[in-house]
PDB file of N, CA and C in Angstrom:
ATOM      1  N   UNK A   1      23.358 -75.120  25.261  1.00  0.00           N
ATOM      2  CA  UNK A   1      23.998 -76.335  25.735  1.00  0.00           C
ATOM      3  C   UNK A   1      23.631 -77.496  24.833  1.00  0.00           C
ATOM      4  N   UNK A   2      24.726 -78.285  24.781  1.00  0.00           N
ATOM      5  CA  UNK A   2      23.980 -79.619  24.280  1.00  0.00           C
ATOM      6  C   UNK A   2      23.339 -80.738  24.759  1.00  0.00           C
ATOM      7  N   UNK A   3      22.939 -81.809  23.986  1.00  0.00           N
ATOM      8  CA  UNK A   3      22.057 -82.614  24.484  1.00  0.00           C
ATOM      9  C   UNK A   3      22.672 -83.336  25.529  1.00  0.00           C
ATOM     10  N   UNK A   4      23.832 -83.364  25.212  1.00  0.00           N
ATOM     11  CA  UNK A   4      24.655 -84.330  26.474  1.00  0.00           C
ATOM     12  C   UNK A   4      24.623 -83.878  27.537  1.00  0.00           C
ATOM     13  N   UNK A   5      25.009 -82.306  27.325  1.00  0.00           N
ATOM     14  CA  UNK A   5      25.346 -81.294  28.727  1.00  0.00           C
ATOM     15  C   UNK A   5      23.879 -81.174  29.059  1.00  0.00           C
ATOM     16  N   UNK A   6      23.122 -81.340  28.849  1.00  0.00           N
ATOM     17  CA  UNK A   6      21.654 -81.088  29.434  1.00  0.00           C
ATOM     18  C   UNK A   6      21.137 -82.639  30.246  1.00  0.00           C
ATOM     19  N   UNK A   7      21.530 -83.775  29.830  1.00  0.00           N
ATOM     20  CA  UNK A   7      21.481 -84.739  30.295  1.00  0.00           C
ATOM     21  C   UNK A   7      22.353 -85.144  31.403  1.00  0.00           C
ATOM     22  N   UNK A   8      23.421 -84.498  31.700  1.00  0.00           N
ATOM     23  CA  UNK A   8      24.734 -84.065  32.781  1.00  0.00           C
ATOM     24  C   UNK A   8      24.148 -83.579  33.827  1.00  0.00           C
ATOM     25  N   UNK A   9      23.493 -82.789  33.496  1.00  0.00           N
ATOM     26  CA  UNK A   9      23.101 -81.439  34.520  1.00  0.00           C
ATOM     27  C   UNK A   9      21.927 -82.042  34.846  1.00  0.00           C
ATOM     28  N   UNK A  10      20.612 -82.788  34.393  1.00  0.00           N
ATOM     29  CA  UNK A  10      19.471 -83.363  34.699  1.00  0.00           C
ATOM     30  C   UNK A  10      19.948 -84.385  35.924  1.00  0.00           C
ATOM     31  N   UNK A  11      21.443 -85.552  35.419  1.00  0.00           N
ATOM     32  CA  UNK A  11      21.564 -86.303  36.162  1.00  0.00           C
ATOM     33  C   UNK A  11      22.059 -85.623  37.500  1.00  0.00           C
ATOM     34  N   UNK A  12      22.771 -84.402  37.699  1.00  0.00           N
ATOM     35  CA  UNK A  12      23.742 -84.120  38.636  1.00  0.00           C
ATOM     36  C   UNK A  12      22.544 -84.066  39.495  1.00  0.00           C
ATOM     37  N   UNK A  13      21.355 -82.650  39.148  1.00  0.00           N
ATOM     38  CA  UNK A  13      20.707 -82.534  40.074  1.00  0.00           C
ATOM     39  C   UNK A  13      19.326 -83.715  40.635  1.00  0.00           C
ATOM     40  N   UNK A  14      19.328 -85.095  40.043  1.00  0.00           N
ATOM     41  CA  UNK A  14      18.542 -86.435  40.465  1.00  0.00           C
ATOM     42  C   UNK A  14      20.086 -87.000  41.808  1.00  0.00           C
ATOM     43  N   UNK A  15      21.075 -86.419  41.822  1.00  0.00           N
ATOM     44  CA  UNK A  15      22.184 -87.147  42.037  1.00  0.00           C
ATOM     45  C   UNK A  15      22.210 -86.338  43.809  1.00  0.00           C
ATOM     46  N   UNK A  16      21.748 -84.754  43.450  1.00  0.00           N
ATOM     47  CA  UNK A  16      21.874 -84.056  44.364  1.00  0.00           C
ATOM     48  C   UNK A  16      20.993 -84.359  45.366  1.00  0.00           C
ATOM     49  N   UNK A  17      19.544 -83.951  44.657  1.00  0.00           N
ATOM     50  CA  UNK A  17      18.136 -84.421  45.021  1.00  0.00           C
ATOM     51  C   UNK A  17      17.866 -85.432  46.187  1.00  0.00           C
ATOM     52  N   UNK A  18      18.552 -86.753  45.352  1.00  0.00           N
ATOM     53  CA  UNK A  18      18.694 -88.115  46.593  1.00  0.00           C
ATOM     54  C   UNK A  18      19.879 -87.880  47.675  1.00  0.00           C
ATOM     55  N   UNK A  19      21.175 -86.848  47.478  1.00  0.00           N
ATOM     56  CA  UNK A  19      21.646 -86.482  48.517  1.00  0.00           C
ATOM     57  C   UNK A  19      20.557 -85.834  49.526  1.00  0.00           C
ATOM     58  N   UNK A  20      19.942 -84.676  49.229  1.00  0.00           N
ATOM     59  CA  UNK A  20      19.098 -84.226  49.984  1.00  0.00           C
ATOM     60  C   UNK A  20      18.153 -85.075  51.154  1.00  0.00           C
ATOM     61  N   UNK A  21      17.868 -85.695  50.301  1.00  0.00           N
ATOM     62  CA  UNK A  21      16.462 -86.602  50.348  1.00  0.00           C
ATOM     63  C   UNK A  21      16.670 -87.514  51.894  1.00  0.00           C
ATOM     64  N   UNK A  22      18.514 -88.220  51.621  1.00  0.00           N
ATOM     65  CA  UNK A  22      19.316 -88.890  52.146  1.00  0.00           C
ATOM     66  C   UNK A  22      19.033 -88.757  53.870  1.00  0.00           C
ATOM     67  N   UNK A  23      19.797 -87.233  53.269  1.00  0.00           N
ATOM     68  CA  UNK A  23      19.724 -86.091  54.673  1.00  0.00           C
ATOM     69  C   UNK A  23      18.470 -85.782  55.287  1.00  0.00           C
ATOM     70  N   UNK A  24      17.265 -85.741  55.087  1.00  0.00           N
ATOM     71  CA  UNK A  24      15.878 -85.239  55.418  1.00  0.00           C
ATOM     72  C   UNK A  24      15.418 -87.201  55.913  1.00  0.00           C
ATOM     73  N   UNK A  25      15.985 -87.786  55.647  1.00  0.00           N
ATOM     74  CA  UNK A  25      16.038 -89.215  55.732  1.00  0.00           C
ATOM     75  C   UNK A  25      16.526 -89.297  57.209  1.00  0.00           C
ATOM     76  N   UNK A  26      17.479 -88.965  57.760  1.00  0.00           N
ATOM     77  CA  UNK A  26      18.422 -88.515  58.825  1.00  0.00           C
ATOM     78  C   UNK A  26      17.779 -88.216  59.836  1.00  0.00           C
ATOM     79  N   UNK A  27      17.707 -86.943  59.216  1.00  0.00           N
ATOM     80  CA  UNK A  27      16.700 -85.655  60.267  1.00  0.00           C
ATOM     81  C   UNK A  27      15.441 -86.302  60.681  1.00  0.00           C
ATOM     82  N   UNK A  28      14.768 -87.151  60.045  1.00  0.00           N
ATOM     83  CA  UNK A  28      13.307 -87.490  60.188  1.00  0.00           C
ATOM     84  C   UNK A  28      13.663 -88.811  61.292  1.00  0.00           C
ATOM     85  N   UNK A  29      14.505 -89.537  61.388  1.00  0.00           N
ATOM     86  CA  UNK A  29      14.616 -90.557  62.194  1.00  0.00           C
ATOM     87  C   UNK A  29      15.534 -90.209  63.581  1.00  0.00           C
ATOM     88  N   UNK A  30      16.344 -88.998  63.475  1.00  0.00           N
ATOM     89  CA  UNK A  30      16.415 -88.351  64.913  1.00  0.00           C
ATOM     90  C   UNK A  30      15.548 -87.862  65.535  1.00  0.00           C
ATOM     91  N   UNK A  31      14.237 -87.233  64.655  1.00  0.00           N
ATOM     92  CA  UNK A  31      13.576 -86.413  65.392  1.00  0.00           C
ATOM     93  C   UNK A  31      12.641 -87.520  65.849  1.00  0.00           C
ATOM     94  N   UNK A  32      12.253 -88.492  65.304  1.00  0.00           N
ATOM     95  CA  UNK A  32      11.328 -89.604  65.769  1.00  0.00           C
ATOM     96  C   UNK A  32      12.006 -90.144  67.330  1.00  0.00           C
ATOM     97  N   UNK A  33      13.290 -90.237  67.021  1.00  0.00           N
ATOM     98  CA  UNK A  33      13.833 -90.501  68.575  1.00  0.00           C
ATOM     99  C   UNK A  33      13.654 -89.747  69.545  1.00  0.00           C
ATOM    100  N   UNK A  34      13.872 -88.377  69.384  1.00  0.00           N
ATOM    101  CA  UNK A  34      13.402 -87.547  69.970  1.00  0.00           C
ATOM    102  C   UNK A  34      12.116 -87.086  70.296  1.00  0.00           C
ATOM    103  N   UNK A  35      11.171 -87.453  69.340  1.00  0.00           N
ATOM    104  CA  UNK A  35       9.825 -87.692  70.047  1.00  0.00           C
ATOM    105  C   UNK A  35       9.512 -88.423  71.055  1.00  0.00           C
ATOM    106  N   UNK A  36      10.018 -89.731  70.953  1.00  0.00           N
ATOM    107  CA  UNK A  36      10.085 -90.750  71.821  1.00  0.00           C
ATOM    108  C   UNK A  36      10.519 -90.528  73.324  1.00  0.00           C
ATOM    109  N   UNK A  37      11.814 -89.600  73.247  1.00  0.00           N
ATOM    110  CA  UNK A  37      12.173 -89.798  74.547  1.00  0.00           C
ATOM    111  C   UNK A  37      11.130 -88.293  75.139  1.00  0.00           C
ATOM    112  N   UNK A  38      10.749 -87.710  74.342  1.00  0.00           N
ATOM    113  CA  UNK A  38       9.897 -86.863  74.755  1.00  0.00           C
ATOM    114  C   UNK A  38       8.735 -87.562  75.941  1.00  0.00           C
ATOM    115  N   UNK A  39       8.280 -88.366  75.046  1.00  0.00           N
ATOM    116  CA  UNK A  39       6.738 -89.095  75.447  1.00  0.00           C
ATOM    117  C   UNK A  39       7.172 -89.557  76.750  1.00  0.00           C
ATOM    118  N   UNK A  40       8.293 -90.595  76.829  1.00  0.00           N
ATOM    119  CA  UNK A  40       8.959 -91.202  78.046  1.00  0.00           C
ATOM    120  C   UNK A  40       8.813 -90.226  79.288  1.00  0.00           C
ATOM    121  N   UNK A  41       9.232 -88.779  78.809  1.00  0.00           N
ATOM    122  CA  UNK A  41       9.623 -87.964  79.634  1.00  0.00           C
ATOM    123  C   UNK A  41       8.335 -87.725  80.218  1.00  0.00           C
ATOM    124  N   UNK A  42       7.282 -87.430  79.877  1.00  0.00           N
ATOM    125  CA  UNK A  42       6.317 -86.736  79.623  1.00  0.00           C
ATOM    126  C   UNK A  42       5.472 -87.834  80.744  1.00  0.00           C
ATOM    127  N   UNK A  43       5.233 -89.314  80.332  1.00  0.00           N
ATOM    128  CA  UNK A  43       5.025 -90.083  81.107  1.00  0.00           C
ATOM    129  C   UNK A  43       5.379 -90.340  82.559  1.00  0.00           C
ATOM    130  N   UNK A  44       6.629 -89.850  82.753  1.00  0.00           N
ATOM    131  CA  UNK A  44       7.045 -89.613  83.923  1.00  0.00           C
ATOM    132  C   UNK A  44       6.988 -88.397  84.918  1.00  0.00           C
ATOM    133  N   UNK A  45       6.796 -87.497  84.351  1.00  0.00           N
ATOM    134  CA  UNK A  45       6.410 -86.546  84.467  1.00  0.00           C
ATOM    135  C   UNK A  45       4.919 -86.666  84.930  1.00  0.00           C
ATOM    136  N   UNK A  46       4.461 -86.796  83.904  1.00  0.00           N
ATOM    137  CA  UNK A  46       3.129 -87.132  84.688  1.00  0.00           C
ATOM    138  C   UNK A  46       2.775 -87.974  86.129  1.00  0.00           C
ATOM    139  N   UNK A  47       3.688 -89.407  86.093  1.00  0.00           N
ATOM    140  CA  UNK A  47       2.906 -90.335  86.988  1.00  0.00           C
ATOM    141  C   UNK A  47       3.617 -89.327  88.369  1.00  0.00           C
ATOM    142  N   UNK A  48       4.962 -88.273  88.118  1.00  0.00           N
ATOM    143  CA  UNK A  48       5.212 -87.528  89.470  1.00  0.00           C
ATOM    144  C   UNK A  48       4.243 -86.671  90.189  1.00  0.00           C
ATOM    145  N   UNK A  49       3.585 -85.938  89.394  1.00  0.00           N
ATOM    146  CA  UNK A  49       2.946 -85.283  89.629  1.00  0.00           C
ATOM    147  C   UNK A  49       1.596 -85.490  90.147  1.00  0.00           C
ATOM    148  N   UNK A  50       1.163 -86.846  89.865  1.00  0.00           N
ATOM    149  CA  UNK A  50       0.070 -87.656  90.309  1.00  0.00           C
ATOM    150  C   UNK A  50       0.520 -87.934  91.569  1.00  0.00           C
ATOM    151  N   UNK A  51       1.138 -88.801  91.879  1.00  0.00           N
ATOM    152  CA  UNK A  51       1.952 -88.503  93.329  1.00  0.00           C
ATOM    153  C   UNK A  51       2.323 -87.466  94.100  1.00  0.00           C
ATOM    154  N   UNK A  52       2.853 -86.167  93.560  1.00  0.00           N
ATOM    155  CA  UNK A  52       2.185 -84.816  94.291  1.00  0.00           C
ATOM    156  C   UNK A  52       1.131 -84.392  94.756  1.00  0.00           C
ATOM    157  N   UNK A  53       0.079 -85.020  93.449  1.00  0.00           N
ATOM    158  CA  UNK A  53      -1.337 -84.051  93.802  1.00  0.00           C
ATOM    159  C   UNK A  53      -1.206 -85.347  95.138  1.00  0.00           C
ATOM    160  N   UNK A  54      -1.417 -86.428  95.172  1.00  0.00           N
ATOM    161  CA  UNK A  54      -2.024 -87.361  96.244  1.00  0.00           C
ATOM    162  C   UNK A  54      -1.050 -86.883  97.494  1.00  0.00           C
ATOM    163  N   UNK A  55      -0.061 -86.475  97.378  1.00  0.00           N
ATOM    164  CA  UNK A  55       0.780 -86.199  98.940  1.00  0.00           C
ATOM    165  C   UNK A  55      -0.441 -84.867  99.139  1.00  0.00           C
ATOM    166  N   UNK A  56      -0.310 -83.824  98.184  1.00  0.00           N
ATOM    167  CA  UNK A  56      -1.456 -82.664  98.584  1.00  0.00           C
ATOM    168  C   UNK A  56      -2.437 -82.917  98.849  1.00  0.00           C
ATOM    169  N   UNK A  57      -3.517 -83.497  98.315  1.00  0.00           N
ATOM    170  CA  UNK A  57      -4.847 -84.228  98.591  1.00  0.00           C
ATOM    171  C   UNK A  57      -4.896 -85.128 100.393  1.00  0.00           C
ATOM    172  N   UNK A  58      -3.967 -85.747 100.304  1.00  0.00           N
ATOM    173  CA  UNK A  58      -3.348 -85.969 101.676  1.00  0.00           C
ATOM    174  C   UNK A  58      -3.074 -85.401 102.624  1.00  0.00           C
ATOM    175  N   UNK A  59      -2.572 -84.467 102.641  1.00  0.00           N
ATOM    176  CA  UNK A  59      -2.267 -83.330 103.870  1.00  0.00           C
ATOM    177  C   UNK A  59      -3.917 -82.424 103.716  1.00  0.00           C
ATOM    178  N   UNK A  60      -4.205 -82.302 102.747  1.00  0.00           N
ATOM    179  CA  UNK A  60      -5.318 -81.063 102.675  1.00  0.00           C
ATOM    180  C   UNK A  60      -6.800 -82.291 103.618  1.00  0.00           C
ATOM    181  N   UNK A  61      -6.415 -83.322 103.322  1.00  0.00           N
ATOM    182  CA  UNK A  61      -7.971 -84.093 104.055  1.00  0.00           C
ATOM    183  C   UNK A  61      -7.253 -84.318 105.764  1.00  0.00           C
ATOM    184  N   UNK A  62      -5.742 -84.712 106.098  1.00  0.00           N
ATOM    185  CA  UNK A  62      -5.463 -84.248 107.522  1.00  0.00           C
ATOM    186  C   UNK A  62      -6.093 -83.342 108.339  1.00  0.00           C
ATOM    187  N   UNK A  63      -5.538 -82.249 107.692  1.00  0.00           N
ATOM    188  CA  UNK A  63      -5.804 -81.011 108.030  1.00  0.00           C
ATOM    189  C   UNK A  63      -7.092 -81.057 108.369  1.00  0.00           C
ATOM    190  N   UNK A  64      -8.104 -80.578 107.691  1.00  0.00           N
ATOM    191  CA  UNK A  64      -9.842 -81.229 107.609  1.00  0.00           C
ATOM    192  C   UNK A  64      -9.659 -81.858 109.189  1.00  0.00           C
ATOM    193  N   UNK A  65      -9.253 -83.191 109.074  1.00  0.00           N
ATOM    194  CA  UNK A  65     -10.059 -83.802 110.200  1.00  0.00           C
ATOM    195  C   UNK A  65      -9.225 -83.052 111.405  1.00  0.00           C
ATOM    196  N   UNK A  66      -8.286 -82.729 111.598  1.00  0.00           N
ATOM    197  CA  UNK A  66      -7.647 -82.127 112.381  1.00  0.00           C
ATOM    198  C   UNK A  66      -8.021 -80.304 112.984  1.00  0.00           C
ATOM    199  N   UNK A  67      -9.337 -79.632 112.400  1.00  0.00           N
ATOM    200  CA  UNK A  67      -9.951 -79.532 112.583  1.00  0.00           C
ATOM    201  C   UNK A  67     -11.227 -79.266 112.809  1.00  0.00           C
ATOM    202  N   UNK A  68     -11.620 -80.481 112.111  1.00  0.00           N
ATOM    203  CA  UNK A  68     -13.087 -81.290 113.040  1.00  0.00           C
ATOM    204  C   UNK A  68     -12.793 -82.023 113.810  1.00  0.00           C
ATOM    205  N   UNK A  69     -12.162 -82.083 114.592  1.00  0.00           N
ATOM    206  CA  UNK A  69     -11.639 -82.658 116.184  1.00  0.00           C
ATOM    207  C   UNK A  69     -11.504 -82.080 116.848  1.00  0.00           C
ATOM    208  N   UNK A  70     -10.288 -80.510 116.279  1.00  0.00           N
ATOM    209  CA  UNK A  70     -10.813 -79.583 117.413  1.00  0.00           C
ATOM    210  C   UNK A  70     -11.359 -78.929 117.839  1.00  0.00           C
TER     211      UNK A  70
END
């Protein structure tokens, strides 16, 4: 090949490269969103379940005094 065609082909694939790059550019800032609503989720999730254990913790100390009374 010649010097030109070698300088063609160097540029195509710097040309491709930053297409790529572009795209992984993309991907990296959906998935950050998607982390996000992860965490959200996750947070909520949690504070439900904290509120479960306390409805359980709740009935389980009823119970208890209900009977040591009878």
């Amino acid at each position: 090949m010649s010097m030109v065609g070698d300088a063609f082909n160097a540029l195509r694939q710097v040309i491709l490269m930053q297409s790529r790059l572009d795209q992984l550019d993309g991907r990296i800032s959906r998935m950050a969103g998607d982390i996000d609503g992860l965490t959200d989720a996750l947070s909520t999730l949690r504070d439900r379940i904290s509120r479960l254990e306390g409805v359980i913790e709740g009935a389980v100390m009823a119970t208890r005094q209900r009977r040591i009374e009878d």
